[in-house]
N, C-alpha and C. Protein backbone atom coordinates (compact mmCIF):
# COMPACT_ATOMS: atom_id res chain seq x y z
N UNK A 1 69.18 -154.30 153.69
CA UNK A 1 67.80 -154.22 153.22
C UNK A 1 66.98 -153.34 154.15
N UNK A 2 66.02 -152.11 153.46
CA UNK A 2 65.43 -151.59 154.23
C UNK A 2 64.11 -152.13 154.12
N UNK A 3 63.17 -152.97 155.36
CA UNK A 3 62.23 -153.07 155.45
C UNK A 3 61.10 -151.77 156.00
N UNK A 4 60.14 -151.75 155.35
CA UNK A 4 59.74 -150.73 155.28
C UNK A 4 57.80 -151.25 155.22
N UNK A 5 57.36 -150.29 156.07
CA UNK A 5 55.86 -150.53 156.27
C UNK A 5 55.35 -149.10 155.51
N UNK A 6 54.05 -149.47 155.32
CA UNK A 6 52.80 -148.48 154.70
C UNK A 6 52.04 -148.58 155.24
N UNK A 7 51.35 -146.76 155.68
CA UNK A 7 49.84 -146.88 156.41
C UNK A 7 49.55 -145.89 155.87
N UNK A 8 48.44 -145.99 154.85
CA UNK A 8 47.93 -144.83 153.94
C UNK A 8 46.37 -145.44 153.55
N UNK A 9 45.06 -144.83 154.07
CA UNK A 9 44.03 -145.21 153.62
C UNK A 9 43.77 -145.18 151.94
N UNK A 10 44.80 -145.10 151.27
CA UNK A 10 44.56 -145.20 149.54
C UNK A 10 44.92 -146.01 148.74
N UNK A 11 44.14 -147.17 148.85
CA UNK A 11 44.80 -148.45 147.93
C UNK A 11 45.61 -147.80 146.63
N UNK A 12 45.07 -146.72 145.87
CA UNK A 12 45.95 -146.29 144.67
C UNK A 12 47.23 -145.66 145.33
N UNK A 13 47.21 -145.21 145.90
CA UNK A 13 48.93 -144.56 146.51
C UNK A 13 49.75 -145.77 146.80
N UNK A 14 49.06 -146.71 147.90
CA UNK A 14 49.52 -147.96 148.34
C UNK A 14 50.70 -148.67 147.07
N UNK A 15 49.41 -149.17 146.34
CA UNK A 15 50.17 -149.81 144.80
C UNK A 15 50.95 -149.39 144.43
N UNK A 16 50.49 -147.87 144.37
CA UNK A 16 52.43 -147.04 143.43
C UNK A 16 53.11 -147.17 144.39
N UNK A 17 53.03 -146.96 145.10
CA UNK A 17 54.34 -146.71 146.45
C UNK A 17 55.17 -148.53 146.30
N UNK A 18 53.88 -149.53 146.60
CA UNK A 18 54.51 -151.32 146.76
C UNK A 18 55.23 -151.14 145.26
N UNK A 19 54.99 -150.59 144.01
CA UNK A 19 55.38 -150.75 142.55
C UNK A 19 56.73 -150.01 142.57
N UNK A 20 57.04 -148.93 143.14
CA UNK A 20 58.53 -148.33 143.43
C UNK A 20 59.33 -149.05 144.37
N UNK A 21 58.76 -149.48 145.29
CA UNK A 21 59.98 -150.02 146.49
C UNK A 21 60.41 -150.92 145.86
N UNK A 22 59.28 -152.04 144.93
CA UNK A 22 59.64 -152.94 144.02
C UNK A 22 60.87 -153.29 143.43
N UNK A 23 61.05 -151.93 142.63
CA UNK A 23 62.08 -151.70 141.70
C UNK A 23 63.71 -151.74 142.30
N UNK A 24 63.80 -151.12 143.68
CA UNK A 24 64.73 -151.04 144.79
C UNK A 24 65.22 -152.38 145.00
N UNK A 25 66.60 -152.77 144.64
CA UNK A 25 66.99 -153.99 145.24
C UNK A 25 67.76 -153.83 146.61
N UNK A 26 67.86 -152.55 147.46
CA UNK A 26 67.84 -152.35 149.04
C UNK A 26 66.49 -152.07 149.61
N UNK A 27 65.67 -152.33 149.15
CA UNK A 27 64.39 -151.89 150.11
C UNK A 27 63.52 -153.15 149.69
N UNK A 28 62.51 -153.67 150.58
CA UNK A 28 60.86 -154.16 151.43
C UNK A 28 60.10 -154.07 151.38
N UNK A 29 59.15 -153.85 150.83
CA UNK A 29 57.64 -153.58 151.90
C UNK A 29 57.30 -154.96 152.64
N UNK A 30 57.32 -154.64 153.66
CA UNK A 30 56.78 -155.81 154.67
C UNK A 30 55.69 -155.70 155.26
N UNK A 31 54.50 -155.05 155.22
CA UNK A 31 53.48 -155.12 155.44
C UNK A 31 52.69 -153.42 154.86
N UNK A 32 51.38 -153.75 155.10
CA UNK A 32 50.30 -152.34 154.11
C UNK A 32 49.54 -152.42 155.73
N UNK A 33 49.24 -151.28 155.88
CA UNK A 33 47.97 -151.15 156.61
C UNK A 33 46.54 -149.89 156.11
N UNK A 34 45.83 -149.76 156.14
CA UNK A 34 44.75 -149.04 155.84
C UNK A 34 44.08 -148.36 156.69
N UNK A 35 44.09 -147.85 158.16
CA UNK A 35 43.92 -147.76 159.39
C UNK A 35 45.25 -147.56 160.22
N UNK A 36 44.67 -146.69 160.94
CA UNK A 36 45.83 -146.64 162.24
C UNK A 36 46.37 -147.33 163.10
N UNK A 37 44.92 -148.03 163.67
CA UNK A 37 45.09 -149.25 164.54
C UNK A 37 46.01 -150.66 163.36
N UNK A 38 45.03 -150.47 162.49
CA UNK A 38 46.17 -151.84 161.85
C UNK A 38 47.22 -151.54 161.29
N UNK A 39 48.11 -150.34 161.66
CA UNK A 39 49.45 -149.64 161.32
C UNK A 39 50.36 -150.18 162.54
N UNK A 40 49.14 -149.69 163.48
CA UNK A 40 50.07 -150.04 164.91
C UNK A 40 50.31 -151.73 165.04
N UNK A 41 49.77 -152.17 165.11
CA UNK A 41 49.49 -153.68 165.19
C UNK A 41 50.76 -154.16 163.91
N UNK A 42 50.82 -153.79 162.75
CA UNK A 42 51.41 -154.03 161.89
C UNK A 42 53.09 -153.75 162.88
N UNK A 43 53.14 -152.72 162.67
CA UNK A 43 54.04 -152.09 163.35
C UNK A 43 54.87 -153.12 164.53
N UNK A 44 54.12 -153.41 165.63
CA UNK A 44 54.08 -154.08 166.53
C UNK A 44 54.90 -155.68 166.01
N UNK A 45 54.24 -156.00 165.05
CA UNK A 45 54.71 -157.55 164.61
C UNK A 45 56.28 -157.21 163.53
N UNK A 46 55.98 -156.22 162.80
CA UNK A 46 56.99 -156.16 161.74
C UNK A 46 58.28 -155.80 161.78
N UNK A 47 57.85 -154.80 163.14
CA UNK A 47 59.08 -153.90 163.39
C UNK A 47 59.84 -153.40 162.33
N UNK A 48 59.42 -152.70 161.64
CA UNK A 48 59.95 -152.23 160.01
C UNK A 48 61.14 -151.18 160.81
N UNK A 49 62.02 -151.33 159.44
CA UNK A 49 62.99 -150.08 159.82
C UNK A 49 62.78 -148.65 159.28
N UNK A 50 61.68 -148.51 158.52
CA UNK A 50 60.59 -147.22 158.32
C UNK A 50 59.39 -147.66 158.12
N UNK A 51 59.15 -146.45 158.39
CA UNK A 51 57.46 -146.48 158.33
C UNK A 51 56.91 -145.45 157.48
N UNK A 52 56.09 -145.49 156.32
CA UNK A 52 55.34 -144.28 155.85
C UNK A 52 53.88 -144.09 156.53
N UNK A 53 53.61 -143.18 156.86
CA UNK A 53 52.02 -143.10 157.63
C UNK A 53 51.64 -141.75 157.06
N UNK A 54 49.95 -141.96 156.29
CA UNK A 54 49.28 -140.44 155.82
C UNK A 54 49.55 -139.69 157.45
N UNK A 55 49.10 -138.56 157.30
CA UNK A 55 48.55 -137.89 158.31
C UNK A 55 47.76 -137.89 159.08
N UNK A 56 46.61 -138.12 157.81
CA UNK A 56 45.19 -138.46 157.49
C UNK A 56 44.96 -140.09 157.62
N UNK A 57 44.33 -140.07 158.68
CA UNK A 57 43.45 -141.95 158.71
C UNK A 57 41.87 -141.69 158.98
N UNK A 58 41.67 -143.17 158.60
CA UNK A 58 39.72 -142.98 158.95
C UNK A 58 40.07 -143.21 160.58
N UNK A 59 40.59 -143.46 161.57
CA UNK A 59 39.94 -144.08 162.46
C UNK A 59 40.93 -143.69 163.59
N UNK A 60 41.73 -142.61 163.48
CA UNK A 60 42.63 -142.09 164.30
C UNK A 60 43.48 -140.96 163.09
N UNK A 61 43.96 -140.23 163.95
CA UNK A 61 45.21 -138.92 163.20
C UNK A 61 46.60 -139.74 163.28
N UNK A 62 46.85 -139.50 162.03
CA UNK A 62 48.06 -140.29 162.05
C UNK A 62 49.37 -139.47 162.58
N UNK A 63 48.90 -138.53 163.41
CA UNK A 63 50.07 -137.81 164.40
C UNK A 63 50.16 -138.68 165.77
N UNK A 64 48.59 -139.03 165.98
CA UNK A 64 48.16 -139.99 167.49
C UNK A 64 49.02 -141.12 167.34
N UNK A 65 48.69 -142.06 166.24
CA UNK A 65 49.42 -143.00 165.71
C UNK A 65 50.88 -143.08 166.33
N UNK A 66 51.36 -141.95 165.03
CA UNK A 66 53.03 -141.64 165.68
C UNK A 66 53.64 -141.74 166.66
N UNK A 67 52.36 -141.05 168.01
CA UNK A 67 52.48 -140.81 169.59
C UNK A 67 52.75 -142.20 170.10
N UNK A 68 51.38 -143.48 170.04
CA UNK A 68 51.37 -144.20 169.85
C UNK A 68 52.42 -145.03 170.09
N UNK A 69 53.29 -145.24 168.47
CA UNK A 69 54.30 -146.22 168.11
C UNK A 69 55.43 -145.86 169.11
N UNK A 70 55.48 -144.35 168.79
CA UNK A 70 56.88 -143.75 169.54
C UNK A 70 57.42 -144.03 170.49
N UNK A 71 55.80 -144.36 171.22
CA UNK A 71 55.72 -144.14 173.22
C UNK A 71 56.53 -145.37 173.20
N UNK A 72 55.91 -146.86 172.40
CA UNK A 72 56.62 -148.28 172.70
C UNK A 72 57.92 -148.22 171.80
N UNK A 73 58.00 -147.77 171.29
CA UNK A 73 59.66 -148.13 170.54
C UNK A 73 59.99 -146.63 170.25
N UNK A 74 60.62 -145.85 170.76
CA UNK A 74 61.36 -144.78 171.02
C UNK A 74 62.55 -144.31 169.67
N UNK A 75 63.02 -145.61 169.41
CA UNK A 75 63.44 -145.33 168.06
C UNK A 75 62.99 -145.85 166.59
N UNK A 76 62.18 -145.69 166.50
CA UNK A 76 61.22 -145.83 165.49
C UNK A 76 61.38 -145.04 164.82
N UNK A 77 61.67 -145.09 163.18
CA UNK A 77 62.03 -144.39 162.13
C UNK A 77 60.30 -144.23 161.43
N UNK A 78 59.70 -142.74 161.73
CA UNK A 78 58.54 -142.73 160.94
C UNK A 78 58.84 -141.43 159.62
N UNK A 79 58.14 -141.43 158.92
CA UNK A 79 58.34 -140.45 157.79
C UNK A 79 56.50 -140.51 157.33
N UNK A 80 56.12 -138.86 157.46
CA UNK A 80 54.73 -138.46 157.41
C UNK A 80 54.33 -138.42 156.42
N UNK A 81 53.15 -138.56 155.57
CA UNK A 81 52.79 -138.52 154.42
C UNK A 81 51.71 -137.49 154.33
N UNK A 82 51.51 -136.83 153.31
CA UNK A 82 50.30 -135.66 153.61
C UNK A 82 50.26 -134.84 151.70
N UNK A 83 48.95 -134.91 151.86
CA UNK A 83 49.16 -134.05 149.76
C UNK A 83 49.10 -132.63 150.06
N UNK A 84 49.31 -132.08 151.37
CA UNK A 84 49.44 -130.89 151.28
C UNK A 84 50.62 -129.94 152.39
N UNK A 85 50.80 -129.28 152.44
CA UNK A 85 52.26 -128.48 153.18
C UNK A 85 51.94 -127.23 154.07
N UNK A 86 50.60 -127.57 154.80
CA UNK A 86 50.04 -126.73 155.77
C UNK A 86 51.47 -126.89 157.19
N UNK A 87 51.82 -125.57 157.50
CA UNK A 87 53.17 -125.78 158.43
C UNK A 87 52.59 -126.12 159.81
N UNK A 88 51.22 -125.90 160.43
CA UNK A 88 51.07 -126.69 161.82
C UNK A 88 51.00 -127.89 161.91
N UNK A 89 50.35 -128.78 160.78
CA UNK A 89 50.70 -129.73 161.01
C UNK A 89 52.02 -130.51 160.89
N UNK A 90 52.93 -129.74 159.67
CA UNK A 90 54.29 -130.22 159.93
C UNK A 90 54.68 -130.36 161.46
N UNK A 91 54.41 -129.00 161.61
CA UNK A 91 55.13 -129.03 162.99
C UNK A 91 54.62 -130.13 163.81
N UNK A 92 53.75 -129.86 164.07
CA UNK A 92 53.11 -131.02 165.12
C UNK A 92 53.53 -132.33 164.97
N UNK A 93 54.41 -132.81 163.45
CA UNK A 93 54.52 -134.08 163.28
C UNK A 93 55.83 -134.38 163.71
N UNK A 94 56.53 -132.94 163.55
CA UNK A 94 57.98 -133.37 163.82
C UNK A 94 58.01 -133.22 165.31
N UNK A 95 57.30 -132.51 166.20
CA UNK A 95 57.50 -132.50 167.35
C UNK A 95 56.65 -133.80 167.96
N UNK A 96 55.75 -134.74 167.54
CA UNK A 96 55.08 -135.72 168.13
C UNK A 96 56.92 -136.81 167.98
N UNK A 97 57.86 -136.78 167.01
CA UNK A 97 58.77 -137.43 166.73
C UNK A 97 59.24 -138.04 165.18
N UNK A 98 58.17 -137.21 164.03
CA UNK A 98 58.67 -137.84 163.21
C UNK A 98 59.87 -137.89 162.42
N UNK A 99 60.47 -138.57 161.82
CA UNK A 99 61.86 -138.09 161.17
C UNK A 99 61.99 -137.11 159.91
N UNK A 100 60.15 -137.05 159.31
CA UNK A 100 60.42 -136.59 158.07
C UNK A 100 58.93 -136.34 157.61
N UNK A 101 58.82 -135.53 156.54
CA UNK A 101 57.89 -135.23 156.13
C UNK A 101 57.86 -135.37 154.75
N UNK A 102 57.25 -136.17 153.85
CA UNK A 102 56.49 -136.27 152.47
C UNK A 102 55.62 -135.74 151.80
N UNK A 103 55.60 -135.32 150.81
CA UNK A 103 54.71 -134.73 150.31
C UNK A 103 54.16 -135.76 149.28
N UNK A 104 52.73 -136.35 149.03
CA UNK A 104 52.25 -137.84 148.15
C UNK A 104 52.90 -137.23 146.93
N UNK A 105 52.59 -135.72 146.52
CA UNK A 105 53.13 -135.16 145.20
C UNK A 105 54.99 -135.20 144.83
N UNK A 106 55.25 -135.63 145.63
CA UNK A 106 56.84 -135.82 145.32
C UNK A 106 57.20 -136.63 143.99
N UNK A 107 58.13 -136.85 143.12
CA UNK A 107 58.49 -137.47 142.27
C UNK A 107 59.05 -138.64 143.25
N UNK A 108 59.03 -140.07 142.66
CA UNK A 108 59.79 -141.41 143.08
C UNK A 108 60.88 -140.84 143.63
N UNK A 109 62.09 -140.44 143.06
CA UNK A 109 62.92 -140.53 143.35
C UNK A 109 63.26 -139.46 144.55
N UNK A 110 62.55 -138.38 144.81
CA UNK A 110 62.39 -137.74 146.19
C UNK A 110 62.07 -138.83 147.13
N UNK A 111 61.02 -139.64 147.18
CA UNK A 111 60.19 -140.28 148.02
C UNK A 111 61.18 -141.66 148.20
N UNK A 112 62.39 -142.10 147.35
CA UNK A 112 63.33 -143.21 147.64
C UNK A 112 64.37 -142.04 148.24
N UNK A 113 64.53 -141.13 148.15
CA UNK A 113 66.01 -140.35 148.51
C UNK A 113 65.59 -140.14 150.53
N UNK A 114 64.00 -139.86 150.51
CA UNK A 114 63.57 -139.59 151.77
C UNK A 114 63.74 -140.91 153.02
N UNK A 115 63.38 -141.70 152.34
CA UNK A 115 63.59 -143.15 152.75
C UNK A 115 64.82 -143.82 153.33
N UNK A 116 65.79 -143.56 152.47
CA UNK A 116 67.50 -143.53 152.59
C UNK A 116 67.56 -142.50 153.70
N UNK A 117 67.61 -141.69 153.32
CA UNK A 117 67.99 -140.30 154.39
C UNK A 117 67.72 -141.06 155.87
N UNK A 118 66.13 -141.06 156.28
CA UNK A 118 65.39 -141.49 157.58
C UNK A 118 66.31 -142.75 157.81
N UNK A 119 66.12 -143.81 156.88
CA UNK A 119 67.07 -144.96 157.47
C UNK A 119 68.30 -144.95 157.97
N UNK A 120 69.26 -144.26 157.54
CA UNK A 120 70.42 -143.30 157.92
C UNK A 120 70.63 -142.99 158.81
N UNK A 121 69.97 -142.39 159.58
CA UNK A 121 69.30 -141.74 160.76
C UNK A 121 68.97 -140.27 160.67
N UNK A 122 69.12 -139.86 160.25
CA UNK A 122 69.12 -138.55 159.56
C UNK A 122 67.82 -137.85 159.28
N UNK A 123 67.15 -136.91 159.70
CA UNK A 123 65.59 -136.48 159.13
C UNK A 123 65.68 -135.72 157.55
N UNK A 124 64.76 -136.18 156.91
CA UNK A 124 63.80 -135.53 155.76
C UNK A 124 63.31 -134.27 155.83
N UNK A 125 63.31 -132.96 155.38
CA UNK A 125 62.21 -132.06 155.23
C UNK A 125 62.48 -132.01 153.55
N UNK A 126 61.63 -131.67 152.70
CA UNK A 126 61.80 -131.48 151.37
C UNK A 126 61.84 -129.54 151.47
N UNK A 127 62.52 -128.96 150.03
CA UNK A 127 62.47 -127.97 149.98
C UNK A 127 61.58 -127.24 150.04
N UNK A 128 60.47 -127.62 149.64
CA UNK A 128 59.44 -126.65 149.41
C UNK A 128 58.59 -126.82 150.79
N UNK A 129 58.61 -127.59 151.90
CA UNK A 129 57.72 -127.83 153.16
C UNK A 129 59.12 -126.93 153.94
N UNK A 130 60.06 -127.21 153.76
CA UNK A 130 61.13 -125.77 154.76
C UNK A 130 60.60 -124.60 154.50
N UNK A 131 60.59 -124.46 153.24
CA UNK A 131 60.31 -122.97 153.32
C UNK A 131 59.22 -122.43 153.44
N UNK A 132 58.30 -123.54 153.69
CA UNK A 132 56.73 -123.26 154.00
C UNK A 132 57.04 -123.14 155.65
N UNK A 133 57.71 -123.99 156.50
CA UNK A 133 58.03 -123.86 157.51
C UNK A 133 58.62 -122.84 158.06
N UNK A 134 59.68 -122.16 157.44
CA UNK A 134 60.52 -120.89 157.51
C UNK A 134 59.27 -119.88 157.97
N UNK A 135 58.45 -119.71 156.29
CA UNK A 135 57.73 -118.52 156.11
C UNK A 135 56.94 -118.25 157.50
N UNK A 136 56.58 -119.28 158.37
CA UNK A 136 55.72 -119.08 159.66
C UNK A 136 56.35 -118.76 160.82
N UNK A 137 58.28 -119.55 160.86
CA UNK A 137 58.94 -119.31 161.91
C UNK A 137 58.76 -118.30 163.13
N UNK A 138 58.74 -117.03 162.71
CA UNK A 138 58.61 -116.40 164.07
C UNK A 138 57.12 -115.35 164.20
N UNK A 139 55.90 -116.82 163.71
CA UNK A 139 54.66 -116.49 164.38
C UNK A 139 54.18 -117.26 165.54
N UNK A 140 53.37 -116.74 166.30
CA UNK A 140 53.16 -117.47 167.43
C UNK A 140 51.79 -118.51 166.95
N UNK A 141 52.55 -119.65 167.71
CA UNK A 141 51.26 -121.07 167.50
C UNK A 141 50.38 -121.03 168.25
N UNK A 142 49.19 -121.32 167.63
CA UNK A 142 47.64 -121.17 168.14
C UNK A 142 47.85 -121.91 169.43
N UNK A 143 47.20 -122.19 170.94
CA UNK A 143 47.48 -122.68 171.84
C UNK A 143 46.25 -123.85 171.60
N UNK A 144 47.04 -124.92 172.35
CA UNK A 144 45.72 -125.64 172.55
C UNK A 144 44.05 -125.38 172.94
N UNK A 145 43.68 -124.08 173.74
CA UNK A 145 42.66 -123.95 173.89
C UNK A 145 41.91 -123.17 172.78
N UNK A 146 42.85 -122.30 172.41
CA UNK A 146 42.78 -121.64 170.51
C UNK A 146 42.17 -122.70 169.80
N UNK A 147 42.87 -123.76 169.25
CA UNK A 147 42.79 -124.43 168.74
C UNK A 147 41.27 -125.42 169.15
N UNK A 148 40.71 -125.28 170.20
CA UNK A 148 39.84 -126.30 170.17
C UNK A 148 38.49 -125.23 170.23
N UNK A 149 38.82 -123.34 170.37
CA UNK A 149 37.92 -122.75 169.92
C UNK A 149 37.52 -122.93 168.81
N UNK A 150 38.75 -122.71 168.01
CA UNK A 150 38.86 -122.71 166.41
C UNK A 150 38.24 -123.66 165.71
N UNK A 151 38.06 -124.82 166.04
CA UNK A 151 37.19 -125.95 166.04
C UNK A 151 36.20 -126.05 165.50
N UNK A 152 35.17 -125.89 166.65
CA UNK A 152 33.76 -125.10 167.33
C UNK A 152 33.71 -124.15 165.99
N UNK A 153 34.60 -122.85 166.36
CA UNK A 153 34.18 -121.63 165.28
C UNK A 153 33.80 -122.53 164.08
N UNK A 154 34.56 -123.46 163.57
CA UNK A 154 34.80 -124.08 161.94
C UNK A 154 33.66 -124.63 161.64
N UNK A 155 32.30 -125.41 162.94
CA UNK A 155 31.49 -125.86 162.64
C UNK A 155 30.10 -125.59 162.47
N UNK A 156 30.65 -124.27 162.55
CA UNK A 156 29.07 -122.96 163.11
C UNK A 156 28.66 -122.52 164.18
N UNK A 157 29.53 -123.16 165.37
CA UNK A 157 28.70 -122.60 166.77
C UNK A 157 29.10 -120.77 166.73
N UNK A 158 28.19 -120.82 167.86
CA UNK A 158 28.14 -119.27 168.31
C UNK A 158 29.25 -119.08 168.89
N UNK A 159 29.62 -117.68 169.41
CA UNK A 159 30.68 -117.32 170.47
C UNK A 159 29.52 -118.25 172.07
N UNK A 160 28.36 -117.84 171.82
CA UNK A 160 28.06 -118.03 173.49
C UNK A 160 27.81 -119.83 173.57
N UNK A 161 27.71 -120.33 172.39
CA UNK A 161 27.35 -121.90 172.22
C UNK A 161 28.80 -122.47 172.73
N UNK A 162 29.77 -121.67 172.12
CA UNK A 162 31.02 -122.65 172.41
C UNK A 162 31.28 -122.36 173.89
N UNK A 163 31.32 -121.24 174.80
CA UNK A 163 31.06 -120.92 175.72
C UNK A 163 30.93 -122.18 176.54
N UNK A 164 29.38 -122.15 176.16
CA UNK A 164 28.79 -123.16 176.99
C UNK A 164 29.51 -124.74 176.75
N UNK A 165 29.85 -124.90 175.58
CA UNK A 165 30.72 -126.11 175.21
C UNK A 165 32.33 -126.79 176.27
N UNK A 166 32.81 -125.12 176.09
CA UNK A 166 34.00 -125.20 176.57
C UNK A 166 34.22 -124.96 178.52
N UNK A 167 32.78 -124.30 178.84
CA UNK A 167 32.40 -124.14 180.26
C UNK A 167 33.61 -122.56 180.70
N UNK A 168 33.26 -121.66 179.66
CA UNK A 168 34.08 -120.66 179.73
C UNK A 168 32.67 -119.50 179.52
N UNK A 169 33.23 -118.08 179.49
CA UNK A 169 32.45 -117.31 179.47
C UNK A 169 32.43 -116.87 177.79
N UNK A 170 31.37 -115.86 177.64
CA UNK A 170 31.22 -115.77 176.02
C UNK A 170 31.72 -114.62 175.87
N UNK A 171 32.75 -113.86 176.67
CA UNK A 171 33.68 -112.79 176.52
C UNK A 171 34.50 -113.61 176.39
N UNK A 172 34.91 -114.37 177.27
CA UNK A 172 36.42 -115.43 177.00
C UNK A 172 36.74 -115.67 175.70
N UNK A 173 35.87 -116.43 175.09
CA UNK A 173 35.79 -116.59 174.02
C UNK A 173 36.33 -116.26 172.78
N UNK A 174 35.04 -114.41 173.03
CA UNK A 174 36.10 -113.62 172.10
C UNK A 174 36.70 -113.26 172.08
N UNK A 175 37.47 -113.29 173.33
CA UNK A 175 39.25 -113.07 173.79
C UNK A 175 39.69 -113.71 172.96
N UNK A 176 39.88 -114.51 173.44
CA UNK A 176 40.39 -116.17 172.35
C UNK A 176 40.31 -115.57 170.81
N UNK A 177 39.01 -115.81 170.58
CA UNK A 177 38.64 -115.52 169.05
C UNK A 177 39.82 -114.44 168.46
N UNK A 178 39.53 -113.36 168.93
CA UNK A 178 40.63 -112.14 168.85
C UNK A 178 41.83 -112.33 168.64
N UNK A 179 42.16 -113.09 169.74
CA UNK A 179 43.84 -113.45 169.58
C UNK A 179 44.39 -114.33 168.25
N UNK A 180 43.38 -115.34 167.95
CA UNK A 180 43.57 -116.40 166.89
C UNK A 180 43.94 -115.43 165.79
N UNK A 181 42.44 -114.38 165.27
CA UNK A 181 42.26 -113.69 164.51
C UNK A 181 43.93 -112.92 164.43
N UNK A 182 44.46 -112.69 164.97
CA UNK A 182 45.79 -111.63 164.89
C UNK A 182 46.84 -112.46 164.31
N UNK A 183 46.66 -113.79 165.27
CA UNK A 183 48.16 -114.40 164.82
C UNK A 183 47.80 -115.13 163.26
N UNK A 184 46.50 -115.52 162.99
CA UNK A 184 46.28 -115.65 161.64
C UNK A 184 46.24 -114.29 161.02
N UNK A 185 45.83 -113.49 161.11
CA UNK A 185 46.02 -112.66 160.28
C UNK A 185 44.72 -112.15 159.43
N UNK A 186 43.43 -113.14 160.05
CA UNK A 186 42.03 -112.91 159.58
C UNK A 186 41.45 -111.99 159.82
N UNK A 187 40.64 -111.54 158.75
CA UNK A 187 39.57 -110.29 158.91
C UNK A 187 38.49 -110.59 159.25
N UNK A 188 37.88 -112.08 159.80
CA UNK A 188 36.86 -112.37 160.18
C UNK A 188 36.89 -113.98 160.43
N UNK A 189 35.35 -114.39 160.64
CA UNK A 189 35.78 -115.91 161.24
C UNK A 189 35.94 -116.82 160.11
N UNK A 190 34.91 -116.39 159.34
CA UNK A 190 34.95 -117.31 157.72
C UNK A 190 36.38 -117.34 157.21
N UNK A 191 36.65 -115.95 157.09
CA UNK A 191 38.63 -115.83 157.27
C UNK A 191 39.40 -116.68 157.77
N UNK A 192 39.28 -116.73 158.67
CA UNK A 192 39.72 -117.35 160.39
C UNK A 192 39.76 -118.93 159.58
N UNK A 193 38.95 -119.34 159.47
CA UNK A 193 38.62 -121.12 159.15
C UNK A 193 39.56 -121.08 157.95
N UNK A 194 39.23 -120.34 157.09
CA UNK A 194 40.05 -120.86 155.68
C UNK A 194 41.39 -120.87 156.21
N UNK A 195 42.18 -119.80 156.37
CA UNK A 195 43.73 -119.71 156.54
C UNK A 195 43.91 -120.69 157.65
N UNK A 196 43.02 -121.50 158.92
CA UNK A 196 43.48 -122.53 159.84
C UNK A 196 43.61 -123.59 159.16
N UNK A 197 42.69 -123.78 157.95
CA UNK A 197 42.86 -125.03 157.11
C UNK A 197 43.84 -125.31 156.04
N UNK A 198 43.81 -124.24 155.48
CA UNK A 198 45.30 -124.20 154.67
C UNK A 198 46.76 -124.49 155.34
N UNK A 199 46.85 -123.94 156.90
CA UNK A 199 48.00 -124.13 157.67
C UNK A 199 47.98 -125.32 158.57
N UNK A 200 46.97 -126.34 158.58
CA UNK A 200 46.95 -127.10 158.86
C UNK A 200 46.41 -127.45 160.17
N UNK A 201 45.58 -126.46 161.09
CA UNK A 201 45.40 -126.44 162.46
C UNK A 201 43.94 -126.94 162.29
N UNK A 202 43.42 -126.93 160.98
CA UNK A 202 41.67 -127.48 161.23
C UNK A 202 42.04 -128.53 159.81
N UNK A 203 41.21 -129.60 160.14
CA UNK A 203 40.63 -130.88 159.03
C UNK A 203 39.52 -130.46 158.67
N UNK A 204 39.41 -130.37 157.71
CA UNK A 204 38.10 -130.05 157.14
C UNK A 204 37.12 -131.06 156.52
């Protein structure tokens, strides 16, 4: 029997998801959470032999989460949930430790085949998130300090506001800015934001 936990802020996903495992006479659901913290906590008591977790939580990133569970139980079978196939955040999920990645749009029987697989021991990628993954392979990833320009840029500050934000200079900046701009591939900052959000490096 695979016992199996849920942490997805969407009571309607929740239900379909508890209404399929249902049907499974090898699989569980042994507990729902709605929150990160009550994923972890769940987690903590249930010790499921998977876990589904959005990406997306109200009250933490469900990559932190991941970090989280991982740090105390090291082999922890997680599998990511997300309605969209932006490749930084894949990445980021499989390198925080997850086993697998979901797409909510999957048919049942992807989303029971993913399940099996992870329990197995074995990781998940679906076809269409590889080759979303592929297509980026040999671009270079925004760096953490990129990334927390990129931010800032997404919310309207200035080059010299974030500056002052980041305790850097407002040439630095558009160093930074510059560089982002290349490895995205933007013709500008409005540019810049859309293609970080589509690939997954900004929440919008």
């Amino acid at each position: 029997m695979i016992n199996i936990l849920s942490i997805d802020d969407h009571p309607a996903f929740r239900e379909g998801l508890a209404a399929i495992l249902n049907t499974q006479q090898d699989m569980r659901l042994v507990a729902q959470a709605s929150t990160a913290q009550q994923g972890i906590q769940a987690y903590n008591e249930y010790l499921p032999d998977v876990t589904l977790m959005d990406v997306r939580l109200p009250d933490l990133p469900g990559i932190d989460a991941l970090a989280v569970i991982r740090a105390a139980h090291p082999s922890a079978r997680l599998l990511m949930l997300s309605t969209f196939q932006g490749d930084a955040g894949i990445t980021r999920s499989l390198a925080a430790g997850a086993r697998g990645y979901m797409l909510k749009t999957m048919v049942p029987g992807e989303m029971l085949q993913a399940i099996r697989t992870v329990h197995a021991g074995d990781k998940y990628i679906p076809p269409i998130v590889a080759a979303q993954l592929a297509a980026y392979l040999s671009e270079p990833p925004l760096t953490q300090r990129e990334s927390e320009i990129l931010k800032h840029v997404s919310t309207g500050n200035s080059n010299r506001a974030i500056g002052k934000l980041l305790f850097i200079s407002e040439q630095t900046v558009k160093t930074h800015l510059r560089h982002i701009m290349d490895k995205l591939g933007a013709s500008d900052r409005a540019h810049c934001v859309a293609i970080a959000a589509r690939r997954g490096y900004l929440e919008l």
